[in-house]
PDB file of N, CA and C in Angstrom:
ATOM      1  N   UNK A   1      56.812  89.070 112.842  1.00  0.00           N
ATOM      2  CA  UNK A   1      58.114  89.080 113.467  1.00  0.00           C
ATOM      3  C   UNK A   1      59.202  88.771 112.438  1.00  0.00           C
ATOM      4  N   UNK A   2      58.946  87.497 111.372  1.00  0.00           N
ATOM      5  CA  UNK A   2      59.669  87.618 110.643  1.00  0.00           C
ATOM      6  C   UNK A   2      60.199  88.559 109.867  1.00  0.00           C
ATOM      7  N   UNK A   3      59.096  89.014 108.894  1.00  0.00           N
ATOM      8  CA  UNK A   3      59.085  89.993 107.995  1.00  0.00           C
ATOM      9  C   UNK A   3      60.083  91.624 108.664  1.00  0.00           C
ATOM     10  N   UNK A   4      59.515  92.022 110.082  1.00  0.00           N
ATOM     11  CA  UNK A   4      60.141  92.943 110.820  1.00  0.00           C
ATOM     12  C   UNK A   4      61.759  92.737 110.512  1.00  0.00           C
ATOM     13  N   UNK A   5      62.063  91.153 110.982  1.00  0.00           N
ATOM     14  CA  UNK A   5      63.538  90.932 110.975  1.00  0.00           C
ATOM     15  C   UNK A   5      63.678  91.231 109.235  1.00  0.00           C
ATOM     16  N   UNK A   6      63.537  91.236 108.548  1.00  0.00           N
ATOM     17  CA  UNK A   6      64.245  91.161 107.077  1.00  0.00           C
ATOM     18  C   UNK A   6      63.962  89.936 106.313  1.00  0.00           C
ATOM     19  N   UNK A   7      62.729  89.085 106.761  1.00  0.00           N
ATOM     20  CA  UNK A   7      63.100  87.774 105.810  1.00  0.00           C
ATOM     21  C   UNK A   7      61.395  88.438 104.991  1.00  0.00           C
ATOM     22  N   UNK A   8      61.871  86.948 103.937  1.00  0.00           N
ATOM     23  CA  UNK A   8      60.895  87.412 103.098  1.00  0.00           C
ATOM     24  C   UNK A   8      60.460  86.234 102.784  1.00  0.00           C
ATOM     25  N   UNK A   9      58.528  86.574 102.417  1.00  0.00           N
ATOM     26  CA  UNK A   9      57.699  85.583 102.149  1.00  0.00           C
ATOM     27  C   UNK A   9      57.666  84.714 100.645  1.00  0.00           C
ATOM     28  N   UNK A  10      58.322  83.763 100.562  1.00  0.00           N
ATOM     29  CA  UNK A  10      58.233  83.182  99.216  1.00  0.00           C
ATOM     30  C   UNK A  10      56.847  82.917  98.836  1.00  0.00           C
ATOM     31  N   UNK A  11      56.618  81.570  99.631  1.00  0.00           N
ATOM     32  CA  UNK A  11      55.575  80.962  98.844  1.00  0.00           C
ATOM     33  C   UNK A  11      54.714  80.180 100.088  1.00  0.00           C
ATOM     34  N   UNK A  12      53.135  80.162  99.481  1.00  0.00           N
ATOM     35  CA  UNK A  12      52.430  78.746 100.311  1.00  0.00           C
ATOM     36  C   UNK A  12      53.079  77.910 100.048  1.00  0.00           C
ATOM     37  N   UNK A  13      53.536  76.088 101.029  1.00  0.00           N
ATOM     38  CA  UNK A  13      53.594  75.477 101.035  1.00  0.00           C
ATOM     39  C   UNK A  13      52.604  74.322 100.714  1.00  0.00           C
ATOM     40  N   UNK A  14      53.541  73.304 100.865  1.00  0.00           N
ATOM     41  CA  UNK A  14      52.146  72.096 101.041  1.00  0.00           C
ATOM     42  C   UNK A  14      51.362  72.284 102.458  1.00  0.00           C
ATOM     43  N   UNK A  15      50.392  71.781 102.915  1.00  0.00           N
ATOM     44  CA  UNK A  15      49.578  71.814 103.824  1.00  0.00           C
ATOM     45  C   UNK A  15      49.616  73.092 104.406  1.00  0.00           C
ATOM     46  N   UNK A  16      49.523  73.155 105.460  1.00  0.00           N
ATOM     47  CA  UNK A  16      49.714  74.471 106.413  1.00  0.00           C
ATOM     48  C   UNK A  16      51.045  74.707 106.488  1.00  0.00           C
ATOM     49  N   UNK A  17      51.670  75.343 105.870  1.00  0.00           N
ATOM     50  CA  UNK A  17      52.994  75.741 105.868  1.00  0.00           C
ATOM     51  C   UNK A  17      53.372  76.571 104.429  1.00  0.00           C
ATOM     52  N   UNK A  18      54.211  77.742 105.231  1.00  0.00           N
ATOM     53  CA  UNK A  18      54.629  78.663 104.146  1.00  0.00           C
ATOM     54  C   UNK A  18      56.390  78.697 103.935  1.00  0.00           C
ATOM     55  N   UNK A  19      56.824  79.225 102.913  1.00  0.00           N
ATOM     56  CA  UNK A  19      58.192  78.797 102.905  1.00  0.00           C
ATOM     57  C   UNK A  19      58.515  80.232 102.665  1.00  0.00           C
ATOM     58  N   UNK A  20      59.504  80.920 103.902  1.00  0.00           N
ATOM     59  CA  UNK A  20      59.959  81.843 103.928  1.00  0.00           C
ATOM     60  C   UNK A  20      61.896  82.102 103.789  1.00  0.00           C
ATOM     61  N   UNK A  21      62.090  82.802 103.434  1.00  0.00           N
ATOM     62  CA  UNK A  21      63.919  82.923 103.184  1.00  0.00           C
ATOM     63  C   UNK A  21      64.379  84.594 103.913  1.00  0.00           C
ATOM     64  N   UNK A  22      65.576  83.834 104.354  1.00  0.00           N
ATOM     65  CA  UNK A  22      66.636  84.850 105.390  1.00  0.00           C
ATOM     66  C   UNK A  22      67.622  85.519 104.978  1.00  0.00           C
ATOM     67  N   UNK A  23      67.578  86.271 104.761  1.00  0.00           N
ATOM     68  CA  UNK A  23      68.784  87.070 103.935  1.00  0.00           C
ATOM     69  C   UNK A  23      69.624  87.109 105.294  1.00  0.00           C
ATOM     70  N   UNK A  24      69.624  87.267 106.500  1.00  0.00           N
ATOM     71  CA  UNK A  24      70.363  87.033 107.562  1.00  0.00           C
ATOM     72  C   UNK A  24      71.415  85.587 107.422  1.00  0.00           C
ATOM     73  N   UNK A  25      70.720  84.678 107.205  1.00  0.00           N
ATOM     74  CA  UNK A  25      71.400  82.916 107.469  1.00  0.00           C
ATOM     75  C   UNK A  25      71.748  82.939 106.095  1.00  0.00           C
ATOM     76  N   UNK A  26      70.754  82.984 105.188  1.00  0.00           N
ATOM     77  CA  UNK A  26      71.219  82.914 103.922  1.00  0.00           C
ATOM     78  C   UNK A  26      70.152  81.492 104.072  1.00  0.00           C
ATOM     79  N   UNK A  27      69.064  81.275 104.494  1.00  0.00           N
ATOM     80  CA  UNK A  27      68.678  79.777 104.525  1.00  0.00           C
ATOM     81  C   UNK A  27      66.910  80.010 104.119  1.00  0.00           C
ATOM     82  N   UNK A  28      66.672  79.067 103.336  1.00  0.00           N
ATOM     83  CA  UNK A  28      65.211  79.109 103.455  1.00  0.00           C
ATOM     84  C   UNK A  28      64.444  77.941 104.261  1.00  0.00           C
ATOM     85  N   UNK A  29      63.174  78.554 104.892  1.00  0.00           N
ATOM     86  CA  UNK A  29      63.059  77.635 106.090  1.00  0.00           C
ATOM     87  C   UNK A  29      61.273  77.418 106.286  1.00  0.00           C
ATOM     88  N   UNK A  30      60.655  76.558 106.148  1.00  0.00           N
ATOM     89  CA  UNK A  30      59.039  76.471 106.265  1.00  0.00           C
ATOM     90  C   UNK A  30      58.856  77.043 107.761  1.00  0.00           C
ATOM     91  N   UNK A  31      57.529  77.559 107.428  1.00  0.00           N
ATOM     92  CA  UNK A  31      56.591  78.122 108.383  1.00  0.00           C
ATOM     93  C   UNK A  31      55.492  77.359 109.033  1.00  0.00           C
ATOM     94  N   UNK A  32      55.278  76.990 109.876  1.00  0.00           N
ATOM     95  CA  UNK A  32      53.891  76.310 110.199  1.00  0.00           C
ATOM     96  C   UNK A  32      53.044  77.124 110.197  1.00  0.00           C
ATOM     97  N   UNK A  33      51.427  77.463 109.436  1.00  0.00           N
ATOM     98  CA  UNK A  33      50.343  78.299 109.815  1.00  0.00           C
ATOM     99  C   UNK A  33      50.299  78.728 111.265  1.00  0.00           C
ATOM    100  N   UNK A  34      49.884  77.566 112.081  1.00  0.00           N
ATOM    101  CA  UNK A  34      49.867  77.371 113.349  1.00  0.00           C
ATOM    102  C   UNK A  34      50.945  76.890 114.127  1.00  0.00           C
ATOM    103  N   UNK A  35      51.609  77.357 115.203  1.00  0.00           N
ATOM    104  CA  UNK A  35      52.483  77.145 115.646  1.00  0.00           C
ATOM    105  C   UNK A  35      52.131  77.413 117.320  1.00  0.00           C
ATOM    106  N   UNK A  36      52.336  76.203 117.547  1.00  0.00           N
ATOM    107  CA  UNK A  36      52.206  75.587 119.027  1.00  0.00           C
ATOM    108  C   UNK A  36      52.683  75.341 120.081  1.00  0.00           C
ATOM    109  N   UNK A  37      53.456  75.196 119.587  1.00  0.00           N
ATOM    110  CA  UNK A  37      55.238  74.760 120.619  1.00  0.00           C
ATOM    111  C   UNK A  37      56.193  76.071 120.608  1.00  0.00           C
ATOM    112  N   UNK A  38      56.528  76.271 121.864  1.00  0.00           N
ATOM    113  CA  UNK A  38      57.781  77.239 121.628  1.00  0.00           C
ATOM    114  C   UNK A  38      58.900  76.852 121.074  1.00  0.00           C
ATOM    115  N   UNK A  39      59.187  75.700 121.108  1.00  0.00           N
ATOM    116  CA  UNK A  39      60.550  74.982 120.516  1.00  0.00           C
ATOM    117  C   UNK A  39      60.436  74.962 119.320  1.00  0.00           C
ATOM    118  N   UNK A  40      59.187  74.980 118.506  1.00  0.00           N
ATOM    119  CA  UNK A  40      59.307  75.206 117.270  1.00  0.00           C
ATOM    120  C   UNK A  40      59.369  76.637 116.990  1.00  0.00           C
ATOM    121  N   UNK A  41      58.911  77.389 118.109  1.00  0.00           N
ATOM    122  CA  UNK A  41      59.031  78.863 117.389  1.00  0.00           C
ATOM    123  C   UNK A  41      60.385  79.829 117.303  1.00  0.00           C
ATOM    124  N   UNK A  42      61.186  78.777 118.630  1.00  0.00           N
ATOM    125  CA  UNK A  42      62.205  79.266 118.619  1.00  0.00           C
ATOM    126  C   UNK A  42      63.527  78.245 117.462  1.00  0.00           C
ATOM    127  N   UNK A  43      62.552  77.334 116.982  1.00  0.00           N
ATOM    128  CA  UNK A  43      63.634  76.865 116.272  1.00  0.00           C
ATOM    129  C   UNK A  43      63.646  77.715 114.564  1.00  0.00           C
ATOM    130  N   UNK A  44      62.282  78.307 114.246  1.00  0.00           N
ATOM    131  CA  UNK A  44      62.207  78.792 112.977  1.00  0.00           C
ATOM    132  C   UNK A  44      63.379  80.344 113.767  1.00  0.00           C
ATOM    133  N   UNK A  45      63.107  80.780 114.156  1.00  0.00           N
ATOM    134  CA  UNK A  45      63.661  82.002 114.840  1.00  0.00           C
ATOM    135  C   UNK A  45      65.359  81.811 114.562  1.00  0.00           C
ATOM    136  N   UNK A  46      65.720  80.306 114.638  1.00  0.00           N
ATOM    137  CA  UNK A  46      67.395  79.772 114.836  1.00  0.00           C
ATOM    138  C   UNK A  46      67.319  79.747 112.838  1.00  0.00           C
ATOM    139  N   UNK A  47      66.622  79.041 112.487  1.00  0.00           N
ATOM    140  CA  UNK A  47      66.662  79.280 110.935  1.00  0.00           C
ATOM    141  C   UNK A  47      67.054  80.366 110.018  1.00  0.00           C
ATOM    142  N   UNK A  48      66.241  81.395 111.005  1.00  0.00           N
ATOM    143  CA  UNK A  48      65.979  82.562 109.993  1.00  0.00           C
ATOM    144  C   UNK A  48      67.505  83.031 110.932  1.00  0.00           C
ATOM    145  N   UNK A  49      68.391  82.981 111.525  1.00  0.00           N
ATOM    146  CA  UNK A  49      69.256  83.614 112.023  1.00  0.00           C
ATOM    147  C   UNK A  49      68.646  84.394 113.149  1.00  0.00           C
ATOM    148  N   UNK A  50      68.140  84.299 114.101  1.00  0.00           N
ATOM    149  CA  UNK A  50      66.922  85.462 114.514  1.00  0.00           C
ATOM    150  C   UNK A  50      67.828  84.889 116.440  1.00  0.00           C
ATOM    151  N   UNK A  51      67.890  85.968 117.254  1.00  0.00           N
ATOM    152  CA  UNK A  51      67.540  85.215 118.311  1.00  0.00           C
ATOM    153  C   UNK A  51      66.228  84.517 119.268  1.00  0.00           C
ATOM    154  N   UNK A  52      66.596  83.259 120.090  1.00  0.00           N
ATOM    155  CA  UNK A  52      65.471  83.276 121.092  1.00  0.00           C
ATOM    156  C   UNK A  52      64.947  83.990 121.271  1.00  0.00           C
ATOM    157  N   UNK A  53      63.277  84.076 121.293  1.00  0.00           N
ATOM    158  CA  UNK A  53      62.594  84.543 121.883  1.00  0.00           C
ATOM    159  C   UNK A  53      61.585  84.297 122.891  1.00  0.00           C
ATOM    160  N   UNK A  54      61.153  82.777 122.608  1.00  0.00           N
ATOM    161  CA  UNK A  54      60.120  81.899 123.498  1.00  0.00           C
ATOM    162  C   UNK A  54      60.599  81.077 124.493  1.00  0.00           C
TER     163      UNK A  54
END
């Protein structure tokens, strides 16, 4: 979903988490591997400039 929107994959993170950047926001923003919560999915979504989706 990200990638679709325009952002792009930097790098693995520490633990389970990847660090991706928004050419939309202009912001770079970690990824959780696993993601559990909609509030977190909709908060990476607010990061990347993206709307709600969950």
């Amino acid at each position: 979903m990200l990638a679709a929107a325009g952002c792009v994959f930097l790098r693995h993170g520490k633990g389970d988490h990847d660090i991706w950047s928004s050419p939309i926001s202009g912001r770079t923003f970690t990824v959780p591997v696993n993601i559990q919560s909609r509030h977190t999915a909709n908060k990476i979504l607010k990061d990347a400039g993206l709307p709600k989706a969950f």
